[in-house]
N, C-alpha and C. Protein backbone atom coordinates (compact mmCIF):
# COMPACT_ATOMS: atom_id res chain seq x y z
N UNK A 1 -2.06 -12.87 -13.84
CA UNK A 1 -2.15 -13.05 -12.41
C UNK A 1 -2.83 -11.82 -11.81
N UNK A 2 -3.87 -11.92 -10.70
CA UNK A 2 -4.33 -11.19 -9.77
C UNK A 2 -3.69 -10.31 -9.05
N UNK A 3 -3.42 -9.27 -9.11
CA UNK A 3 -2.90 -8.66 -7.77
C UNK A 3 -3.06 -7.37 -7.65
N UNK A 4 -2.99 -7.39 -6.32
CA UNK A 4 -3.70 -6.34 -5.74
C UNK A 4 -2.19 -5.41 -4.71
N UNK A 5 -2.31 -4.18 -4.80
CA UNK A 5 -1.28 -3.38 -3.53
C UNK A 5 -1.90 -2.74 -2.69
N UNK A 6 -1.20 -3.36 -1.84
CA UNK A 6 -1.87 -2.94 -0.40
C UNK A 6 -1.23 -1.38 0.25
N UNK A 7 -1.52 -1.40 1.09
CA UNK A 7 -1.24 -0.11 1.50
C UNK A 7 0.23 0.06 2.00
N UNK A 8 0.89 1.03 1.63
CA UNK A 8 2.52 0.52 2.51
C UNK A 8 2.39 1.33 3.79
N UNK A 9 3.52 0.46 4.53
CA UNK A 9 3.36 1.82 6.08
C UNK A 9 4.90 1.43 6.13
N UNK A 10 5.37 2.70 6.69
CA UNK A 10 6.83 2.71 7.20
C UNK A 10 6.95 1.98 8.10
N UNK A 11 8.16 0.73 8.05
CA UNK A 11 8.81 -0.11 8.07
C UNK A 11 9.41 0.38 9.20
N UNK A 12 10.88 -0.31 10.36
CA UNK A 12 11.78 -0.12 10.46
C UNK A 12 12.53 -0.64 9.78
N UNK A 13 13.67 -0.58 9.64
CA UNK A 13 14.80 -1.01 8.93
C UNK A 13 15.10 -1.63 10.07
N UNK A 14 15.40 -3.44 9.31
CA UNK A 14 16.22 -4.32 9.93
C UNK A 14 17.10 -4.98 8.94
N UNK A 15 17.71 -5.93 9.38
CA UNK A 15 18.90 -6.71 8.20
C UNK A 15 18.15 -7.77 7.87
N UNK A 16 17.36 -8.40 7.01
CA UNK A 16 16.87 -9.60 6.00
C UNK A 16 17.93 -9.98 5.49
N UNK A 17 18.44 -11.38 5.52
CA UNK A 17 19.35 -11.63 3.98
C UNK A 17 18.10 -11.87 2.87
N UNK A 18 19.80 -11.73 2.04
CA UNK A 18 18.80 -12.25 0.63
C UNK A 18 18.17 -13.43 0.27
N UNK A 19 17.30 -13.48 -0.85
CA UNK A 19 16.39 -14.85 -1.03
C UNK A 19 16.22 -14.44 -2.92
N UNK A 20 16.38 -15.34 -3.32
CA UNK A 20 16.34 -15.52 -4.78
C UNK A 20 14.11 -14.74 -4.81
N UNK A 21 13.87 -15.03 -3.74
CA UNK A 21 11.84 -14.85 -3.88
C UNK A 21 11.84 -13.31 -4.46
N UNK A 22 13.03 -12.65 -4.04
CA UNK A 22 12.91 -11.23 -4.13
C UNK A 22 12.82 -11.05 -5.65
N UNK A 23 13.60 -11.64 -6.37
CA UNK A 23 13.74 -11.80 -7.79
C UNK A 23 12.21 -12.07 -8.40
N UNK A 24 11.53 -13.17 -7.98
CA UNK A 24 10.02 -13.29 -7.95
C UNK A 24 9.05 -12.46 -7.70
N UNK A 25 8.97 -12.09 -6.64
CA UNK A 25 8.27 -10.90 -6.69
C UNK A 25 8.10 -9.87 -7.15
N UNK A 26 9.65 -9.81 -7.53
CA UNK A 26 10.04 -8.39 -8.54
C UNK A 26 8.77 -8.41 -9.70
N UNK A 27 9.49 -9.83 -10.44
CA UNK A 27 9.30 -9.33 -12.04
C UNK A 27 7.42 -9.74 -11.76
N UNK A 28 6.75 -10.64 -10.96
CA UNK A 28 5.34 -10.33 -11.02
C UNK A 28 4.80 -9.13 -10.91
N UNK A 29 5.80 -8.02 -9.90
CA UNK A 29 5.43 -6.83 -9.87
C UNK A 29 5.41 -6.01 -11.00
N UNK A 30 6.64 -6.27 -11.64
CA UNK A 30 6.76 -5.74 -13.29
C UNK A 30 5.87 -5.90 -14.39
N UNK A 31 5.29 -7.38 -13.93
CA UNK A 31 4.09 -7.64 -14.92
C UNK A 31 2.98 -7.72 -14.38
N UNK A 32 2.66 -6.93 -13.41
CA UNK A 32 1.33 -6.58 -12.94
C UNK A 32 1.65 -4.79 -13.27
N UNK A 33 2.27 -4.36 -13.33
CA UNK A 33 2.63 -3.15 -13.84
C UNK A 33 2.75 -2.69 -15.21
N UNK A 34 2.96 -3.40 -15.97
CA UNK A 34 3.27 -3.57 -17.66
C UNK A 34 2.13 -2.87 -18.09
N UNK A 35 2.71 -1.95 -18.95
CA UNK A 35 1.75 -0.98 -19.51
C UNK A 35 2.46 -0.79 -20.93
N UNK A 36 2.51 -0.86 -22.62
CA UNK A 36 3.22 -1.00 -23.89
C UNK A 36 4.33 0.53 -23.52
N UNK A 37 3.81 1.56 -23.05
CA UNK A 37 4.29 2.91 -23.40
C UNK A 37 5.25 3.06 -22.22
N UNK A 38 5.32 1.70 -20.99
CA UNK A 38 6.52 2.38 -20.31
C UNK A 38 7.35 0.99 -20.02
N UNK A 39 8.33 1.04 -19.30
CA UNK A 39 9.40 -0.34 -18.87
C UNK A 39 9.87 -0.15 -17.62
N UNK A 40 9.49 -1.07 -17.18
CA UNK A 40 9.78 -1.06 -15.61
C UNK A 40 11.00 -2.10 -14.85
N UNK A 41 12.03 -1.77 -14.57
CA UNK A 41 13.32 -3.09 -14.11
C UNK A 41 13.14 -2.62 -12.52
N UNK A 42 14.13 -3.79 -12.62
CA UNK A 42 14.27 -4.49 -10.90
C UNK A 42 15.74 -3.60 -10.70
N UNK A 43 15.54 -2.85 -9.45
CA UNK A 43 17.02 -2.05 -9.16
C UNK A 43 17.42 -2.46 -7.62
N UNK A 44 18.15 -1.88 -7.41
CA UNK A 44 18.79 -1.95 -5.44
C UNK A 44 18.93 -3.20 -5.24
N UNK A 45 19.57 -3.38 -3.74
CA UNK A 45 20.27 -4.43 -3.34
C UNK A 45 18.93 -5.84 -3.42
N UNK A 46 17.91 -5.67 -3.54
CA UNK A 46 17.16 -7.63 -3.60
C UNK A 46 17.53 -7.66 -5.21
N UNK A 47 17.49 -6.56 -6.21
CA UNK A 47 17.90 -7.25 -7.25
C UNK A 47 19.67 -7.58 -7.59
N UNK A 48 20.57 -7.06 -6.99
CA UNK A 48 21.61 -8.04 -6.75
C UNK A 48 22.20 -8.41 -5.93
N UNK A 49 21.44 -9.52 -5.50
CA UNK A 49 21.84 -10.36 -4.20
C UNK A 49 22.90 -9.79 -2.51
N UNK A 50 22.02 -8.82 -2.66
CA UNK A 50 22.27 -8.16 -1.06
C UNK A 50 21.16 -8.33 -0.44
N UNK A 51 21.30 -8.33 0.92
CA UNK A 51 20.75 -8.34 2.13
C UNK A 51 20.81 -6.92 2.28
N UNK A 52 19.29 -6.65 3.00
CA UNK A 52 19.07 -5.46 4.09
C UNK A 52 17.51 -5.07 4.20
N UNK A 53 16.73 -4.39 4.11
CA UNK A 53 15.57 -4.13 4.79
C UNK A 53 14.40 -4.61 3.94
N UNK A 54 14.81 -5.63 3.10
CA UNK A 54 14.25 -6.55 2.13
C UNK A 54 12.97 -5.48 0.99
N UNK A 55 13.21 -4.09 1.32
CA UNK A 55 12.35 -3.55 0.68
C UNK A 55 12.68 -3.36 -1.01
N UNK A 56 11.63 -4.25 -2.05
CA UNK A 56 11.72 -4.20 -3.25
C UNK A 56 11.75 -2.76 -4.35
N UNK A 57 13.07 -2.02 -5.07
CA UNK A 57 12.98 -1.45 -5.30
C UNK A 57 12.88 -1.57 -7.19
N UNK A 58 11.71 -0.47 -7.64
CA UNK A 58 11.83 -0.85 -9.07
C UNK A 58 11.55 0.86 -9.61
N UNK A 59 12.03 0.86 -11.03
CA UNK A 59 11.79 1.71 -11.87
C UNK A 59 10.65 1.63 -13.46
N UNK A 60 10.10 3.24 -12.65
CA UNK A 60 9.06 3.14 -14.00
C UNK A 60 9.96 4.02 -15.18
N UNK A 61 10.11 3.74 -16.10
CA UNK A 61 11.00 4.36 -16.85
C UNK A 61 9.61 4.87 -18.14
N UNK A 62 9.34 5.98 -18.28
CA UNK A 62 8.48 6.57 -19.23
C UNK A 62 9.69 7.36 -20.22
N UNK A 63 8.77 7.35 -21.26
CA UNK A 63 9.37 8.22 -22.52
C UNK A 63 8.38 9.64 -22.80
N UNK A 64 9.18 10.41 -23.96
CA UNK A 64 7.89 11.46 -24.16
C UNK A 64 7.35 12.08 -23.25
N UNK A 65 8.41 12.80 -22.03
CA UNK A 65 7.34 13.46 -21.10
C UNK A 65 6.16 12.73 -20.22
N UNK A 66 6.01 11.35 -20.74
CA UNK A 66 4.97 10.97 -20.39
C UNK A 66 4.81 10.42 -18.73
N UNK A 67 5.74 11.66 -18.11
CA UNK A 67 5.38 11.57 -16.43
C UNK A 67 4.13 11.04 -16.08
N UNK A 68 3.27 12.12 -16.43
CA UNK A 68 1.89 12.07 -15.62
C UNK A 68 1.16 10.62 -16.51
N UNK A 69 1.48 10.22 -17.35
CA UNK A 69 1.18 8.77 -17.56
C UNK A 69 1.36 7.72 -16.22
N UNK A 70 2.66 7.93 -16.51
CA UNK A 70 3.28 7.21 -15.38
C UNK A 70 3.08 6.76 -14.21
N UNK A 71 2.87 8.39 -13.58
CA UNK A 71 2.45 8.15 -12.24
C UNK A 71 0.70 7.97 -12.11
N UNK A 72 -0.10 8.28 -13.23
CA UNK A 72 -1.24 7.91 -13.02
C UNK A 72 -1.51 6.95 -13.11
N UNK A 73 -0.99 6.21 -13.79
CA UNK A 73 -1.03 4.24 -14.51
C UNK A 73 -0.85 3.70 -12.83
N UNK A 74 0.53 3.95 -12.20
CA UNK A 74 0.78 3.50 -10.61
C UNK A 74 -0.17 3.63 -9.93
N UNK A 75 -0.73 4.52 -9.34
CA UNK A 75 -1.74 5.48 -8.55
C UNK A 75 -3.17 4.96 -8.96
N UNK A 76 -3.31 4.61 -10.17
CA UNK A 76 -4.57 3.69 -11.26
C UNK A 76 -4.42 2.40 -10.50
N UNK A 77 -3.41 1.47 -10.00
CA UNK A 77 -3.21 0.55 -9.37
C UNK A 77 -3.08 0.27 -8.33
N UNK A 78 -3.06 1.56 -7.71
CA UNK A 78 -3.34 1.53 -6.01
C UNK A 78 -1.99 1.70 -4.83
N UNK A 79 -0.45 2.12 -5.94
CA UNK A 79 0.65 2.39 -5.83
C UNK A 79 0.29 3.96 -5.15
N UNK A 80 0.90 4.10 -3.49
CA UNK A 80 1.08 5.65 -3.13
C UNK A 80 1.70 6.32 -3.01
N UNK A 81 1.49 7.87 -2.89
CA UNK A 81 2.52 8.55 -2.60
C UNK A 81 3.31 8.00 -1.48
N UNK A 82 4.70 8.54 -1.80
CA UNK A 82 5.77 8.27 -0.81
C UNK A 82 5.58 9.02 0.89
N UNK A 83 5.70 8.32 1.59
CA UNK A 83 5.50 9.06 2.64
C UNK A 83 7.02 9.32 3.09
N UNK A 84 7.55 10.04 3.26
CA UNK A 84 8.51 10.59 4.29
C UNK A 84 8.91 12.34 4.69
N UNK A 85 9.87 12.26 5.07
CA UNK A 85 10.00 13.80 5.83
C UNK A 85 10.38 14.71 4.55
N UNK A 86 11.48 13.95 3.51
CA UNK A 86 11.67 14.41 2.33
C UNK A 86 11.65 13.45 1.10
N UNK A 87 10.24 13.71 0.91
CA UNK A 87 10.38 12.79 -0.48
C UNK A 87 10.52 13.21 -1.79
N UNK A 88 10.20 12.84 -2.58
CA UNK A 88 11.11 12.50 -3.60
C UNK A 88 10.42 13.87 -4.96
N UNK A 89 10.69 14.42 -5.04
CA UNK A 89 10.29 15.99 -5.81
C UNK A 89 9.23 15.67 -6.74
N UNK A 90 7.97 16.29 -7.41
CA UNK A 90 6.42 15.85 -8.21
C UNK A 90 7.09 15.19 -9.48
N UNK A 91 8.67 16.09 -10.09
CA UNK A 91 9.09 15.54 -11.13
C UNK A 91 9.93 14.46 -11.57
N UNK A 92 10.23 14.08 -10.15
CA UNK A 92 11.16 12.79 -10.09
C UNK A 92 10.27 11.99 -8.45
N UNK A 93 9.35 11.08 -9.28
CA UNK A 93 8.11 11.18 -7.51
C UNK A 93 8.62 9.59 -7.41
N UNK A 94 8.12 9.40 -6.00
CA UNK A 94 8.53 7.59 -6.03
C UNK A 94 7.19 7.49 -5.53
N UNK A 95 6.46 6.37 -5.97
CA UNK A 95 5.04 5.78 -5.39
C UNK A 95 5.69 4.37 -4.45
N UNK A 96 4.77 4.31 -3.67
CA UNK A 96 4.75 3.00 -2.23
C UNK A 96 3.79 2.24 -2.61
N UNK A 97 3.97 1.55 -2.00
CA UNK A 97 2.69 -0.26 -1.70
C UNK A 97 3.49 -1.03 -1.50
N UNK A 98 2.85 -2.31 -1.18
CA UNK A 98 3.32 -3.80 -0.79
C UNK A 98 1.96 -4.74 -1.48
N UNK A 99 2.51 -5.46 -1.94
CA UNK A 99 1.96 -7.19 -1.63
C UNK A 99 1.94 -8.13 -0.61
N UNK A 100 0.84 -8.91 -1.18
CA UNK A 100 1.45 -9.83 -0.32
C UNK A 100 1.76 -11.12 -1.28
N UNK A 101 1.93 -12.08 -1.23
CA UNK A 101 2.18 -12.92 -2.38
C UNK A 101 2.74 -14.76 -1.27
N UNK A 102 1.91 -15.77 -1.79
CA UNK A 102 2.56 -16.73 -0.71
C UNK A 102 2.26 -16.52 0.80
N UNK A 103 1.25 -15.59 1.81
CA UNK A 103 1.69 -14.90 2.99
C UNK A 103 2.10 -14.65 3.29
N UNK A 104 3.24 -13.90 2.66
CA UNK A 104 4.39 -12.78 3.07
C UNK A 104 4.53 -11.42 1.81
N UNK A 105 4.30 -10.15 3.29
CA UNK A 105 4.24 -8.94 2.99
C UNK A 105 5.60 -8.24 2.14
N UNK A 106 5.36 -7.95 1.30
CA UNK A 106 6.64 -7.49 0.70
C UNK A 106 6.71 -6.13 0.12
N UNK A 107 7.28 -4.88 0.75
CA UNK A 107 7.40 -3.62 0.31
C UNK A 107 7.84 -3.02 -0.45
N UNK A 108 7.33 -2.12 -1.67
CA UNK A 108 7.66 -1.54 -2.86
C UNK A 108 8.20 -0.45 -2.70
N UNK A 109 9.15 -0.05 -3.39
CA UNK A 109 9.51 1.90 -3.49
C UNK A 109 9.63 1.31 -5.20
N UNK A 110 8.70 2.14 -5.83
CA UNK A 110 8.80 2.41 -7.49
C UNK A 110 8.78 3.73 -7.78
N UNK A 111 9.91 3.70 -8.27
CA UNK A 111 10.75 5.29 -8.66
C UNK A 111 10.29 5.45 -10.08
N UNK A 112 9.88 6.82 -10.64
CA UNK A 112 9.67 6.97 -11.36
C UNK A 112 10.40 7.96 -12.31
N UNK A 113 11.60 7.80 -13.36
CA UNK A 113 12.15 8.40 -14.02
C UNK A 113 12.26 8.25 -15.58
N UNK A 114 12.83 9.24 -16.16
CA UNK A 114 12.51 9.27 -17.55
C UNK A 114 14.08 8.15 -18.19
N UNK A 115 13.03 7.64 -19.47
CA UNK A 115 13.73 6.50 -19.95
C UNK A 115 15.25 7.23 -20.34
N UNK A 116 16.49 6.77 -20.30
CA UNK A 116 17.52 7.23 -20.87
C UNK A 116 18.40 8.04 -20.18
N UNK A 117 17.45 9.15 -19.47
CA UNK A 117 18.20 10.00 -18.34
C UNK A 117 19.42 9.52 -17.52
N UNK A 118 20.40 10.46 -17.08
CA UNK A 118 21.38 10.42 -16.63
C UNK A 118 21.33 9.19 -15.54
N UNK A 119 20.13 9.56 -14.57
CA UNK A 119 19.63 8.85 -13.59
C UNK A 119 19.75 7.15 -13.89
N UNK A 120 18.80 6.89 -14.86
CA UNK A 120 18.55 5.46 -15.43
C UNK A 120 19.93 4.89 -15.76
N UNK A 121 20.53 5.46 -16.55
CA UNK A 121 22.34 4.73 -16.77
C UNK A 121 22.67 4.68 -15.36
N UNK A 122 22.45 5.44 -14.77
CA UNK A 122 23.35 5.15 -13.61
C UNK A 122 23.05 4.00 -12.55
N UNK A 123 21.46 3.49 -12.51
CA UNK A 123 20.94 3.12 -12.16
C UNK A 123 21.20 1.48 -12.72
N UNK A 124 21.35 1.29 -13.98
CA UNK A 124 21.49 0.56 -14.64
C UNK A 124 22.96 -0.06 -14.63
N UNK A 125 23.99 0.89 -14.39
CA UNK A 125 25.68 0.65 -14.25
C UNK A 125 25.81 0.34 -12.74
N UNK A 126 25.27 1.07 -11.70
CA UNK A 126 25.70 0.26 -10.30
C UNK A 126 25.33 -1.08 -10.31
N UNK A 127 24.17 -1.46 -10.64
CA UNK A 127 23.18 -3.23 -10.47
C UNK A 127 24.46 -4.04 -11.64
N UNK A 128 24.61 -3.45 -12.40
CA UNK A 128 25.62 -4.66 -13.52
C UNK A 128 26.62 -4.00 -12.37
N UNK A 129 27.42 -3.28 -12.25
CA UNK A 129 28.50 -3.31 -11.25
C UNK A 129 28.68 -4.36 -10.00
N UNK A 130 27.55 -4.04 -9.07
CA UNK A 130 27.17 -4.94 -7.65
C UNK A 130 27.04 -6.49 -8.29
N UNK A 131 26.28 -6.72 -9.02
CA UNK A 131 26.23 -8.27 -9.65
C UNK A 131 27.49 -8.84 -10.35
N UNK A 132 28.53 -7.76 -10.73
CA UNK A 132 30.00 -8.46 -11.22
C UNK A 132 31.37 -8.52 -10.11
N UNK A 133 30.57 -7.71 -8.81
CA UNK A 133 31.57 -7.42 -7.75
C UNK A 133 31.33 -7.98 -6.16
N UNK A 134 31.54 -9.41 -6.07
CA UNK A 134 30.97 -9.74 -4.95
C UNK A 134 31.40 -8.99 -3.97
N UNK A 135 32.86 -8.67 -3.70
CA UNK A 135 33.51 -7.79 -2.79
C UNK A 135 33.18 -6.67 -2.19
N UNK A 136 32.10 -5.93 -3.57
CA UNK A 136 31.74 -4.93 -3.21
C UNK A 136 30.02 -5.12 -2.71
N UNK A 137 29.74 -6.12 -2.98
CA UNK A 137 28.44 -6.89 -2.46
C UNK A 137 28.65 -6.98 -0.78
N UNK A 138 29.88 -7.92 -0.80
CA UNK A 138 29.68 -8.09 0.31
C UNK A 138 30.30 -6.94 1.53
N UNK A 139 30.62 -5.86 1.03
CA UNK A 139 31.02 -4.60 1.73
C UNK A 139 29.48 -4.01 2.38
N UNK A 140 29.01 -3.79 1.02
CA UNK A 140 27.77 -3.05 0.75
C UNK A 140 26.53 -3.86 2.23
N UNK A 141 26.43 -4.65 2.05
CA UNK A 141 26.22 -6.02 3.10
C UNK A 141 26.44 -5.85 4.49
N UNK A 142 27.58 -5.72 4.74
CA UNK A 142 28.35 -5.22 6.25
C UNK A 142 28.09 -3.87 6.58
N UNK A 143 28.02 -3.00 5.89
CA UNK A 143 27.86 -1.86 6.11
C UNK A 143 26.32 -1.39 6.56
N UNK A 144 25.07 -2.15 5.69
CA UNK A 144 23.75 -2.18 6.24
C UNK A 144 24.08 -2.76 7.61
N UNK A 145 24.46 -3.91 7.77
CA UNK A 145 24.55 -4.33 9.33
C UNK A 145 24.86 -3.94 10.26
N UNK A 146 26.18 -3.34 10.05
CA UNK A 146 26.57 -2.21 10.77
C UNK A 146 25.82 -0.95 11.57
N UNK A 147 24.83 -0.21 10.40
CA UNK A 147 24.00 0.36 10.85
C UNK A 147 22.65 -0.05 11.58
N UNK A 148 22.65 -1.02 11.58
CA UNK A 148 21.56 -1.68 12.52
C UNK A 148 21.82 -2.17 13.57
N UNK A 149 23.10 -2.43 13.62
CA UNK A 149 23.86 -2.90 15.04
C UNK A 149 23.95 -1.51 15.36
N UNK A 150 24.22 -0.41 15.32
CA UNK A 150 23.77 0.80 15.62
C UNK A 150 22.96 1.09 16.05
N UNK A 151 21.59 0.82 16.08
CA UNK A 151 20.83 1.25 16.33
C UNK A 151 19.79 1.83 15.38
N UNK A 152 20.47 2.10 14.84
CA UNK A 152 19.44 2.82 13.42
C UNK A 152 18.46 1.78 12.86
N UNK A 153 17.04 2.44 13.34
CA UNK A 153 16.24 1.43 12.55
C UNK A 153 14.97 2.39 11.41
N UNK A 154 15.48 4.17 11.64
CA UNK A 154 14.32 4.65 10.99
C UNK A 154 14.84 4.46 9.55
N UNK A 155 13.62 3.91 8.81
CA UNK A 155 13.59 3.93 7.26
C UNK A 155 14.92 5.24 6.92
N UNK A 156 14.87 7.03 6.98
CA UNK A 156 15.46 7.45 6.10
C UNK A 156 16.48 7.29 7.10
N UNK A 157 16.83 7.52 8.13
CA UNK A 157 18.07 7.62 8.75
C UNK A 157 19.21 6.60 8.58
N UNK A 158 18.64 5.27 8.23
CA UNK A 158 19.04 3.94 7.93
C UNK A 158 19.92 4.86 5.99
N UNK A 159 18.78 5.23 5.60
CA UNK A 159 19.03 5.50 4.53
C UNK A 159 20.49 6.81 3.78
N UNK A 160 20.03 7.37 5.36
CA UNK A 160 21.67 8.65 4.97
C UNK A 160 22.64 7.98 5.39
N UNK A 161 22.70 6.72 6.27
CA UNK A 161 23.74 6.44 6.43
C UNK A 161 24.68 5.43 5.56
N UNK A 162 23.89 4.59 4.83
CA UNK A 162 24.24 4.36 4.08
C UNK A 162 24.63 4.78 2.29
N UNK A 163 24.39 5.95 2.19
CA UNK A 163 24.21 6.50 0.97
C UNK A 163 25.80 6.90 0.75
N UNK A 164 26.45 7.05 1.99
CA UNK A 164 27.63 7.47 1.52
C UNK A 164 28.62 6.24 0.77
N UNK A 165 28.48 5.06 0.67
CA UNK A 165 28.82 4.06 0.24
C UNK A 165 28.30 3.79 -1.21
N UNK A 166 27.11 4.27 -0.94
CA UNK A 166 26.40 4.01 -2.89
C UNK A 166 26.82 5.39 -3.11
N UNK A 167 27.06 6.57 -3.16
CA UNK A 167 27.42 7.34 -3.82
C UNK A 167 29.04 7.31 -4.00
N UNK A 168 29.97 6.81 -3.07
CA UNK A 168 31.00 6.03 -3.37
C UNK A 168 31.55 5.40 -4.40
N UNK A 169 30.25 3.99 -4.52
CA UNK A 169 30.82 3.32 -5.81
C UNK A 169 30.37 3.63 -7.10
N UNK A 170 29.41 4.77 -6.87
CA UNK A 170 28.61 5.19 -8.10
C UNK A 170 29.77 6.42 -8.87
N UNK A 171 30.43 7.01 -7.98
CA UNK A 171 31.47 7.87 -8.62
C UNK A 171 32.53 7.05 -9.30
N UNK A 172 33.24 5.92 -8.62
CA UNK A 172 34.25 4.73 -8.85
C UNK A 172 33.86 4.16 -9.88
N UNK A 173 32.48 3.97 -10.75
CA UNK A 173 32.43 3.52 -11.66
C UNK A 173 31.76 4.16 -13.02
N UNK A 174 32.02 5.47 -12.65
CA UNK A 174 31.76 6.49 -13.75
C UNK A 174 33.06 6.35 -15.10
C-alpha cells in the first residue's frame, strides 16, 4: 500500500471515543514502516480501546544501538521531529506525522526506544494490563474527560494532567 505522512501540527486535545479504525490504521502504519532490523507495535489508549484525543501512538523498537537507524528510516519517510515545549531527549526522540487514510486525518506520535529496555516491558505490561482491566479502562476514560470538561485543551497540559493516573497504574502493576 501507498502512503504517504503528512505533516503533523499540534492538535487540541478533545475527547474522541474509540473506534476499532484506530486498530487499522495502526498496523497499516506498522507496515508502511516495516523495515527487517526493527519492530514497531501499537501502544496507548486507541490500541486498548480507550477514548481521548484519538492521537495514534506507536513504537519503533531498534536493536544494536541501532538508534540512528531508526530515526533515519522515520525521517526517510517523512515522520518529524516532535514539536513541543519539552520534547522528548535525541536519545529517547519521538517523530510526528499524520495520514490521511479513507478522508480522515489521523495523528502519529512514534516513539522511538531500544528493543527490550526497561521502557518497552513497561510499555508492553500497561496495554496487556488496560486490555484485561475494563475498570481501569473505563477510569482511565473519565479521567481524559474530565480534563476536557476542564478546560484543558493544550496537547502537553492535557498530557501532565493525566500522567498522574498512568504513572499510577504503571507502579500497581510492577
Amino acid at each position: 500500500m501507498s502512503m504517504k505522512i503528512l505533516q503533523y501540527k499540534k492538535i487540541d486535545a478533545s475527547f474522541s471515543p474509540w473506534t476499532p479504525l484506530y486498530i487499522d490504521v495502526a498496523q497499516a502504519v506498522i507496515d508502511f514502516i516495516y523495515l527487517e532490523q526493527l519492530e514497531v507495535i501499537h501502544i496507548g489508549s486507541t490500541s486498548f480501546n480507550v477514548g481521548g484525543k484519538g492521537i495514534i501512538d506507536l513504537t519503533v523498537l531498534y536493536k544494536n544501538n541501532d538508534l540512528g537507524l531508526a530515526t533515519e528510516h522515520l525521517s526517510n519517510l517523512g515522520f518529524q521531529d516532535q514539536i513541543s515545549k519539552k520534547p522528548f531527549p535525541p536519545g529517547r526522540p519521538r517523530k510526528d506525522g499524520a495520514v490521511n487514510l479513507n478522508g480522515i486525518v489521523y495523528y502519529l506520535h512514534v516513539h522511538v526506544i531500544a528493543s527490550g529496555s526497561e521502557e518497552h516491558i513497561k510499555q508492553l505490561q500497561y496495554k496487556d494490563y488496560m486490555l484485561n482491566n475494563s475498570a481501569s479502562r473505563n477510569k482511565y476514560e473519565l479521567s481524559k474527560k474530565e480534563i476536557i470538561s476542564n478546560g484543558i485543551t493544550d496537547q502537553e497540559a492535557y498530557g501532565e494532567q493525566k500522567s498522574p493516573f498512568v504513572k499510577y497504574l504503571l507502579k500497581s502493576i510492577e
